[in-house]
C-alpha atoms as a PDB file:
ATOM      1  CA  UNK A   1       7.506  -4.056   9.019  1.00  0.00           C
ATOM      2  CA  UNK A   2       8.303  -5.866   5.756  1.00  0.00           C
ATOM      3  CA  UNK A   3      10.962  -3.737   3.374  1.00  0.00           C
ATOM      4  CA  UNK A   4      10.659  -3.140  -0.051  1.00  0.00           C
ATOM      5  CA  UNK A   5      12.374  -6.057  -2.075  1.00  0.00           C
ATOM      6  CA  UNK A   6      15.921  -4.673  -4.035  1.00  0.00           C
ATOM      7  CA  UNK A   7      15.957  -7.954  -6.218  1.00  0.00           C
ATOM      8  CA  UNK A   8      14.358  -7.037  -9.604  1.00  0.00           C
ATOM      9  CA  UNK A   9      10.796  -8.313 -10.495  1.00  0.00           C
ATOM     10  CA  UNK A  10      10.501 -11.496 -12.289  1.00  0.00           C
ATOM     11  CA  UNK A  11       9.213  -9.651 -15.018  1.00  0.00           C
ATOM     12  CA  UNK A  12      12.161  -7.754 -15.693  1.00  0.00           C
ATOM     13  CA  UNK A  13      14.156 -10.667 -15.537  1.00  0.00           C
ATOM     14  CA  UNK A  14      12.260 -12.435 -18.470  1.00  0.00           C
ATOM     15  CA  UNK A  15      12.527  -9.159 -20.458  1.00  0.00           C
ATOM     16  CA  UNK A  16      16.022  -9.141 -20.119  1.00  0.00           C
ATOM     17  CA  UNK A  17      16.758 -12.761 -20.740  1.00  0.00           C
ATOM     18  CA  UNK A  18      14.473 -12.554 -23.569  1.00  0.00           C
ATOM     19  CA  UNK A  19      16.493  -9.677 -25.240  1.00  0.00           C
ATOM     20  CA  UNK A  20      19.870 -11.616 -24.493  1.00  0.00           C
ATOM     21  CA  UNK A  21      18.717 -14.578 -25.843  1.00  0.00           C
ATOM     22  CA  UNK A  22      17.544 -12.915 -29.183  1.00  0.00           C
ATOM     23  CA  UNK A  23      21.086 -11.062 -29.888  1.00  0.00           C
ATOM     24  CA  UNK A  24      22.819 -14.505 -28.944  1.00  0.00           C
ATOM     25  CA  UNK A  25      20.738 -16.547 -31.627  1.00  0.00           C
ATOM     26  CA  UNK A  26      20.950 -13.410 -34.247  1.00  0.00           C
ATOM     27  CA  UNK A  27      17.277 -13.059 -34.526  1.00  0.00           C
ATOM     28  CA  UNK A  28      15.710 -10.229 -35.141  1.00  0.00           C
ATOM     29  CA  UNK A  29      13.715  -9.206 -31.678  1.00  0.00           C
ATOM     30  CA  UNK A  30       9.544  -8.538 -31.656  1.00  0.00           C
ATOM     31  CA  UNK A  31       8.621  -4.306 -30.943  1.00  0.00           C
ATOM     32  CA  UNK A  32       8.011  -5.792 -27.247  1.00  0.00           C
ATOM     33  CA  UNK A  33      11.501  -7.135 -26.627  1.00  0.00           C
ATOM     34  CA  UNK A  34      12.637  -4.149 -27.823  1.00  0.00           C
ATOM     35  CA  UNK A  35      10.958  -1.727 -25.248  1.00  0.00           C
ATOM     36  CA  UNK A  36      12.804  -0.158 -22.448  1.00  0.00           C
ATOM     37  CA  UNK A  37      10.949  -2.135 -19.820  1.00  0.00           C
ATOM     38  CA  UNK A  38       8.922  -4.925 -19.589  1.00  0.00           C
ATOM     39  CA  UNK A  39       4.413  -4.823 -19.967  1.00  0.00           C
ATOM     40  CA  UNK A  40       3.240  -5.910 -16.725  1.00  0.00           C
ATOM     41  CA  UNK A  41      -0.959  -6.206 -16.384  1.00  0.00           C
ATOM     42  CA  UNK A  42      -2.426  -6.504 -13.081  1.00  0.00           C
ATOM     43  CA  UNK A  43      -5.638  -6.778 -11.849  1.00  0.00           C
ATOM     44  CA  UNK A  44      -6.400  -4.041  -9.190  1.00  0.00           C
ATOM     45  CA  UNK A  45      -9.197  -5.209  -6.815  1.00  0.00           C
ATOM     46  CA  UNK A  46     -11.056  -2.729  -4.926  1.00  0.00           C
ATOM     47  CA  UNK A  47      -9.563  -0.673  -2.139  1.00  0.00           C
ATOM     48  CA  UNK A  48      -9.151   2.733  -0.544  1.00  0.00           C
ATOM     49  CA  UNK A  49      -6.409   5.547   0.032  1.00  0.00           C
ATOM     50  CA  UNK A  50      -6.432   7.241   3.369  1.00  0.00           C
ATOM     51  CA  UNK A  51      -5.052  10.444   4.487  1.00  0.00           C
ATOM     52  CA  UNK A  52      -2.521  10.065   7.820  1.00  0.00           C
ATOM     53  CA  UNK A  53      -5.539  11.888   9.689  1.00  0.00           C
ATOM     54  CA  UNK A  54      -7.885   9.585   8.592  1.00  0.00           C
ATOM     55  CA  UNK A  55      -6.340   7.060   9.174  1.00  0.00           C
ATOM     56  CA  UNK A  56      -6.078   8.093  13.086  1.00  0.00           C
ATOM     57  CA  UNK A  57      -9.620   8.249  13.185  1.00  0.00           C
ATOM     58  CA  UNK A  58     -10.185   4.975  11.983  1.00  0.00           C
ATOM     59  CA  UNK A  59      -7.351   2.830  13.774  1.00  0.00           C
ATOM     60  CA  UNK A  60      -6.349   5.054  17.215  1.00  0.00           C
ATOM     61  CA  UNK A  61      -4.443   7.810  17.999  1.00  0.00           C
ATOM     62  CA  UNK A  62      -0.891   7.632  16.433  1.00  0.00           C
ATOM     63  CA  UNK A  63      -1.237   4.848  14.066  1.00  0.00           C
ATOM     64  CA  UNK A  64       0.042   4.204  10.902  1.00  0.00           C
ATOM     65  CA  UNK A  65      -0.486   1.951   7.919  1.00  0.00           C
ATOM     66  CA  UNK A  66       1.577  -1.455   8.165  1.00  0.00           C
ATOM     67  CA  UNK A  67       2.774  -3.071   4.721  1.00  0.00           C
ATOM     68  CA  UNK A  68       1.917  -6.325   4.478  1.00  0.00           C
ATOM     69  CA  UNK A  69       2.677  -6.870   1.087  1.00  0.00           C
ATOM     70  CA  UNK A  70       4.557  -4.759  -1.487  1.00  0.00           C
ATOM     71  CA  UNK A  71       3.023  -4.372  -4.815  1.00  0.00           C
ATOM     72  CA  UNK A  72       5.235  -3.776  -8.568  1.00  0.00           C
ATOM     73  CA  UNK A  73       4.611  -0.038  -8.205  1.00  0.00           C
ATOM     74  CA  UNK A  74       8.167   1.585  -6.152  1.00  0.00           C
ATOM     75  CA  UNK A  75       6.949   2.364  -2.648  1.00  0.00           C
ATOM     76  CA  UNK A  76       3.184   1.303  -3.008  1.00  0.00           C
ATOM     77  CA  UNK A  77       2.004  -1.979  -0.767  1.00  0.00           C
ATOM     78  CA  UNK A  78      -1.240  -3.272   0.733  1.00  0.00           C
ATOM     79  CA  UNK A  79      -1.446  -2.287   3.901  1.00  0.00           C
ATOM     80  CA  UNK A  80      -2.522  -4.837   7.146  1.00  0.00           C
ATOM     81  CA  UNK A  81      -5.624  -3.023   7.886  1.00  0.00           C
ATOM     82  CA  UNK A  82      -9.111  -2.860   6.497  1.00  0.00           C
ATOM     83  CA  UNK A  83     -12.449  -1.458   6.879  1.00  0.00           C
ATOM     84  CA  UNK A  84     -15.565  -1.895   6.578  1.00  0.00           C
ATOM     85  CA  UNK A  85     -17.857   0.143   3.480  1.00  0.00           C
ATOM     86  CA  UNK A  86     -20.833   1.583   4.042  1.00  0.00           C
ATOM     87  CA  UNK A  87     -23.162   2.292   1.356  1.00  0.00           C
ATOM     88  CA  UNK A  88     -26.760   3.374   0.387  1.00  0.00           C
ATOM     89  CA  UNK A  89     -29.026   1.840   2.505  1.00  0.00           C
ATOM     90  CA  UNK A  90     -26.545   0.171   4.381  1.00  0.00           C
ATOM     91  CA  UNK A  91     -25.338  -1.975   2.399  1.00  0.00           C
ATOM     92  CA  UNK A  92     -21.730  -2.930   3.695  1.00  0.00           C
ATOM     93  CA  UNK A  93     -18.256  -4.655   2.105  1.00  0.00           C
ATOM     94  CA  UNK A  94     -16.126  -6.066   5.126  1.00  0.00           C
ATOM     95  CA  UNK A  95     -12.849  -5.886   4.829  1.00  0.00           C
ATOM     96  CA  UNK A  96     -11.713  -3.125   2.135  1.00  0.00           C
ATOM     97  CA  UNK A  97      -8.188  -3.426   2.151  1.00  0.00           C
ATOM     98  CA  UNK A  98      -5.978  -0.492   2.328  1.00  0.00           C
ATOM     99  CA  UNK A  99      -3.020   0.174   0.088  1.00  0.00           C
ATOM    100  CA  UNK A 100      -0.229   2.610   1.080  1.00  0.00           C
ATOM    101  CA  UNK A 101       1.269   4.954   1.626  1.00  0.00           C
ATOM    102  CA  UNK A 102      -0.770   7.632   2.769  1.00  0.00           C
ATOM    103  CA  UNK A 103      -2.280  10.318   0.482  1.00  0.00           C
ATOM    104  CA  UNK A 104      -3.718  13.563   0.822  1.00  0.00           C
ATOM    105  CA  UNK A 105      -7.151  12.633   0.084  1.00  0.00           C
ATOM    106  CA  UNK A 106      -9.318  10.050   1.053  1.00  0.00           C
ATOM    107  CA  UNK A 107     -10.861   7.644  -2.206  1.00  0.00           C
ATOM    108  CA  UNK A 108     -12.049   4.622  -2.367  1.00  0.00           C
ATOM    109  CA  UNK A 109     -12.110   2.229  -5.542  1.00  0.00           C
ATOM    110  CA  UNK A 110     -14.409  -0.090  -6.790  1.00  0.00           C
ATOM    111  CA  UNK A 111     -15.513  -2.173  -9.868  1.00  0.00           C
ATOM    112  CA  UNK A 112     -19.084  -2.260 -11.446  1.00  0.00           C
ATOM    113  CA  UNK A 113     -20.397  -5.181 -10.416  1.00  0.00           C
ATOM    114  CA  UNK A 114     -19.133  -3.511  -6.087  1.00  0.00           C
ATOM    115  CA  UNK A 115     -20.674  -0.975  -6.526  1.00  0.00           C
ATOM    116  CA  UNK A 116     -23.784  -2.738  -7.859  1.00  0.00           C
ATOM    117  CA  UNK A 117     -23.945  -4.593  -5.188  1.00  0.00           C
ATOM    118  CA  UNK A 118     -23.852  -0.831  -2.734  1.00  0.00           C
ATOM    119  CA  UNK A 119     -26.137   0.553  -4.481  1.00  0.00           C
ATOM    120  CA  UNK A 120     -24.048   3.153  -6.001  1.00  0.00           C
ATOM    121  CA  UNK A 121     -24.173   5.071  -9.268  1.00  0.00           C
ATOM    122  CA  UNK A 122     -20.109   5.480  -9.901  1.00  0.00           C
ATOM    123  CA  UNK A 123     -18.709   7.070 -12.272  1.00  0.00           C
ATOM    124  CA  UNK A 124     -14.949   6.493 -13.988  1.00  0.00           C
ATOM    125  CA  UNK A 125     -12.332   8.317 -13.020  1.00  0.00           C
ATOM    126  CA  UNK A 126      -8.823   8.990 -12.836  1.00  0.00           C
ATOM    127  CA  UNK A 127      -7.328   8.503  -9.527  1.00  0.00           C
ATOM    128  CA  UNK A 128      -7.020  11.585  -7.166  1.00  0.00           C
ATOM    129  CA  UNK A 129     -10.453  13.131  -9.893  1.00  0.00           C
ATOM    130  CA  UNK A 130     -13.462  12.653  -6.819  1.00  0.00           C
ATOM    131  CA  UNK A 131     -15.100  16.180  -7.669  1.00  0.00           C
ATOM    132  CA  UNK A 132     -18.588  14.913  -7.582  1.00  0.00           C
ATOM    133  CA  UNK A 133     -18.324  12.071  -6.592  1.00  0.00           C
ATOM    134  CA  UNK A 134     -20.563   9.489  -4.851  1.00  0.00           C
ATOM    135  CA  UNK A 135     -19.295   9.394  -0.767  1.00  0.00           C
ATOM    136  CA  UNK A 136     -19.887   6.483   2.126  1.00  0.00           C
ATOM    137  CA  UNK A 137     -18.884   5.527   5.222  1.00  0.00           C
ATOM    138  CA  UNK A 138     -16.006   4.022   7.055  1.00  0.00           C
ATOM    139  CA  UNK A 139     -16.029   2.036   9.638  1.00  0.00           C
ATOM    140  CA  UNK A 140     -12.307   0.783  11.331  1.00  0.00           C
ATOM    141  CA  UNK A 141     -11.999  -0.327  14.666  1.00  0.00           C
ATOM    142  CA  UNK A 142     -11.905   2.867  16.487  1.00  0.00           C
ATOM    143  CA  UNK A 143     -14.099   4.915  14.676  1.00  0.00           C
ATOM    144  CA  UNK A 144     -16.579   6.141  11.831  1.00  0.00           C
ATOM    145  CA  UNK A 145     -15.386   8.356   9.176  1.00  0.00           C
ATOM    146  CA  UNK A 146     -17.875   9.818   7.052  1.00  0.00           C
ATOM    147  CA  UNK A 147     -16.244  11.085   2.926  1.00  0.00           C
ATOM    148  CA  UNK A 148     -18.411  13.332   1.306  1.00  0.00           C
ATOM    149  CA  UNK A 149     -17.214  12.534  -1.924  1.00  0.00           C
ATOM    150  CA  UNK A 150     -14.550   9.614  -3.114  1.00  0.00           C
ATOM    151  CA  UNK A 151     -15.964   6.459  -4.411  1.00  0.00           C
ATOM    152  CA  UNK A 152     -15.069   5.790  -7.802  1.00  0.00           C
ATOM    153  CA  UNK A 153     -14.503   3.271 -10.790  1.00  0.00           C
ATOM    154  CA  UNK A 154     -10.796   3.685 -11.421  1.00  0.00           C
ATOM    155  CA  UNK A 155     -10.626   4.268 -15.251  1.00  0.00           C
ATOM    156  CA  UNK A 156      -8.092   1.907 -16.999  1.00  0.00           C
ATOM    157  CA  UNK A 157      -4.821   3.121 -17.302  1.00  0.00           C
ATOM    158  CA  UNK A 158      -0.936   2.239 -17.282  1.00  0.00           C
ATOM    159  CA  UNK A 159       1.767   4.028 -15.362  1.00  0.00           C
ATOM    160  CA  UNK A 160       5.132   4.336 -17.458  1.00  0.00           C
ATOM    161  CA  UNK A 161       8.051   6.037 -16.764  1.00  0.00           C
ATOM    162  CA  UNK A 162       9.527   8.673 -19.356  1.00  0.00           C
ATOM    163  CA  UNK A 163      11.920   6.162 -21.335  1.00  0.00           C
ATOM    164  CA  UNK A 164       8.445   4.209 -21.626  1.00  0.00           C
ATOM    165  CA  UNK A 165       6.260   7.487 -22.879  1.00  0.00           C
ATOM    166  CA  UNK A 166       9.288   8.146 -25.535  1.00  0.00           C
ATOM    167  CA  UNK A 167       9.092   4.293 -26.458  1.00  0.00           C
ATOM    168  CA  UNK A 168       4.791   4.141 -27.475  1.00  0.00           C
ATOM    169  CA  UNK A 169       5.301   7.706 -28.030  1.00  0.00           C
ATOM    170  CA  UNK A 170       2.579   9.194 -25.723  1.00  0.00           C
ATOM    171  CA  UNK A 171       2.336  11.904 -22.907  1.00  0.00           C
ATOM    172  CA  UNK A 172       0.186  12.037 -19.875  1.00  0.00           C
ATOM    173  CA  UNK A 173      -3.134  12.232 -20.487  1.00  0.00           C
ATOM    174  CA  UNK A 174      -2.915  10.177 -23.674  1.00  0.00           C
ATOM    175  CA  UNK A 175      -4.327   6.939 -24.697  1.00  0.00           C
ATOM    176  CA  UNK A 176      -2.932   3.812 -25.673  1.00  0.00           C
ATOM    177  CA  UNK A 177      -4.820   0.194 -26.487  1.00  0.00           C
ATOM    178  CA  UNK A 178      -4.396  -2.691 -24.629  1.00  0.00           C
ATOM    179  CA  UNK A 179      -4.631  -5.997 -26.648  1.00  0.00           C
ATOM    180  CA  UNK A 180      -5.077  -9.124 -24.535  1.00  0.00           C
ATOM    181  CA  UNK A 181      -4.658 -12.471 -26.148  1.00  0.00           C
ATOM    182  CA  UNK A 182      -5.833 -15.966 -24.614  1.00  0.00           C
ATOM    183  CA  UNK A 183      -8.998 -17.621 -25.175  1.00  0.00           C
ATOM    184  CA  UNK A 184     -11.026 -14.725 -24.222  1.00  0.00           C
ATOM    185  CA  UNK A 185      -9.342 -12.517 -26.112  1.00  0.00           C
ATOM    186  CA  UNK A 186     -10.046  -8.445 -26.131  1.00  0.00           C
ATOM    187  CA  UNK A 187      -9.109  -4.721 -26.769  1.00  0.00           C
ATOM    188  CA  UNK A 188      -9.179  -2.141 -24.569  1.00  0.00           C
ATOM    189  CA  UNK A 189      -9.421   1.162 -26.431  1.00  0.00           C
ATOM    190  CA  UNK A 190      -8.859   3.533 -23.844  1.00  0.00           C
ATOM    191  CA  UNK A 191      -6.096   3.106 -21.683  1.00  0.00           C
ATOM    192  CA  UNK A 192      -5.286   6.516 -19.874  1.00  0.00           C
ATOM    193  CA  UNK A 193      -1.438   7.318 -19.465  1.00  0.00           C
ATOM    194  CA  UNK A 194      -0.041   8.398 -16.466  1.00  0.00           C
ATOM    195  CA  UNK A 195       4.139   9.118 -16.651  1.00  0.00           C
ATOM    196  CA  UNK A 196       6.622   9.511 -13.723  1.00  0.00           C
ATOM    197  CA  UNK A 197      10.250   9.115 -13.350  1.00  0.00           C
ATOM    198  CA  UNK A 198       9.804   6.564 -10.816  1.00  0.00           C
ATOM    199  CA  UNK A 199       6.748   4.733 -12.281  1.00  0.00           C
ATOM    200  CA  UNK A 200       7.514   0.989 -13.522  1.00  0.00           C
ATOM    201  CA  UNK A 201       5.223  -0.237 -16.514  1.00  0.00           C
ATOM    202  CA  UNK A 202       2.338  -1.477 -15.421  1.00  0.00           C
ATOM    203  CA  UNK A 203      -1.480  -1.818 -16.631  1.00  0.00           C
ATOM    204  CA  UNK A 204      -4.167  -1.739 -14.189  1.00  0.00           C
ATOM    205  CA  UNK A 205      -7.555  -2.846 -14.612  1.00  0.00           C
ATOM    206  CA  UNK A 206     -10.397  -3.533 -12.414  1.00  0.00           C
ATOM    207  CA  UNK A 207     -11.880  -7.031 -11.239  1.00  0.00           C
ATOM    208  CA  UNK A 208     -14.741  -7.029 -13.546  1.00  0.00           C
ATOM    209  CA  UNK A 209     -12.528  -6.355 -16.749  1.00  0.00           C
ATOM    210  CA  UNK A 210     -10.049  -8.807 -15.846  1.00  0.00           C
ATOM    211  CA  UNK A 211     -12.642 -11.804 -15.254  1.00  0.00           C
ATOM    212  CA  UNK A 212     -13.757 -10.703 -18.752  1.00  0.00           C
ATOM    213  CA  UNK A 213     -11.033 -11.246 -21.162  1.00  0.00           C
ATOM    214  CA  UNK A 214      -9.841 -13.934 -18.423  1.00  0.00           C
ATOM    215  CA  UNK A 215      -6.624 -12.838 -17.291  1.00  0.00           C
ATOM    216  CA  UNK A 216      -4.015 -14.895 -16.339  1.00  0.00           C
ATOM    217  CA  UNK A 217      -0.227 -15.069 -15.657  1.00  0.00           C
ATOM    218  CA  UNK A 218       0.879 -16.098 -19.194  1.00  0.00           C
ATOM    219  CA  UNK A 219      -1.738 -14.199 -21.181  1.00  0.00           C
ATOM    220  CA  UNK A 220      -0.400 -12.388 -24.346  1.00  0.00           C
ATOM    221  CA  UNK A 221      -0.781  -8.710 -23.678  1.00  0.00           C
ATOM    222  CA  UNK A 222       0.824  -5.514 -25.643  1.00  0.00           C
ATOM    223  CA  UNK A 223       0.482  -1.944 -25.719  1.00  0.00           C
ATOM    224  CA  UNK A 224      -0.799  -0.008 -29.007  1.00  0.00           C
ATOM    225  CA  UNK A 225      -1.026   3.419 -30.302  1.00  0.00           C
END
């Protein structure tokens, strides 16, 4: 089992360099240099969150999820296994990777253009909101599992910690603006904010919005009120 890296990201490497740099030369630092921690964007593709029961049913008796990669969020990775979707008239994704660790509720996250392509009507939410819901079917290599209710389109949002929230001056539950530079250039108007002590800053948006405004590494990116 891989374990969590203790080095610090690259990003908040840059951030710091960047701030040392500017009180070196005597300049006066942009807002974003300024910020406790650096903006990270990422683009979240689809995936699904099991419970350690359903998980069992899906993989065997006594299993567990197996990090195979650990993502910016503290604690979170993708997980080694996968399943297949089922949707409306069995129409299928292979190979929905799983991200860890376990929850206590099964969900499953798609963009648009997924759940298109299932046949699904799904409407935005905020992670762990699946009252309602659209459900499907899961198929892992020892079993079916059948969710009532789970399937969503994760709304955009960005987890910050509290010296962030004090920083843009929001509190859970607000919303913030994304601007994204580059050659495709857009604004995203409602960002949802989600706050906890241990949450890095970090924007996630679906597949379909970040083909859109063309999202790369080195695109320009800040927060607004």
């Amino acid at each position: 089992m891989l374990s969590p890296s203790i080095l610090p990201h690259r990003a908040q490497v840059e951030h710091l360099v960047r701030r040392a740099l500017y009180e070196r030369l005597g300049r006066r630092p942009p807002r974003e240099a300024l910020a406790p921690n650096p903006l990270v964007v990422n683009v979240s593709a689809r995936h699904g969150h099991l419970t350690p029961q359903a998980v069992e049913t899906l993989f065997g008796q006594g299993r567990t999820l197996t990090p195979i990669k650990w993502l910016y969020q503290k604690g979170q990775y993708a997980a080694q296994e996968s399943v297949t979707l089922i949707g409306p008239r069995s129409r299928v994704i292979s190979n929905l990777r799983i991200l860890g660790p376990c929850r206590d509720l099964n969900q499953v996250e798609l963009a648009l253009t997924d759940a298109i392509a299932l046949g699904f009507e799904v409407p935005i939410r905020q992670s762990g909101s699946i009252a309602g819901t659209p459900g499907c079917m899961l198929m892992g290599p020892n079993g079916f599992l059948e969710l009532p209710e789970g399937v969503i389109r994760a709304a955009p949002h960005v987890h910050m910690s509290p010296d962030d929230a004090a920083f843009y001056g929001v509190k859970p539950g607000d919303y913030l603006r994304l601007r994204v530079g580059g050659p495709c250039g857009t604004t995203f108007d409602r960002l949802l904010v989600r706050v906890h002590a241990d949450f890095r800053l970090e924007v996630h948006i679906d597949t379909d919005e970040g083909n859109a405004c063309a999202l790369q590494s080195d695109t320009p990116v800040e927060l607004l009120k």
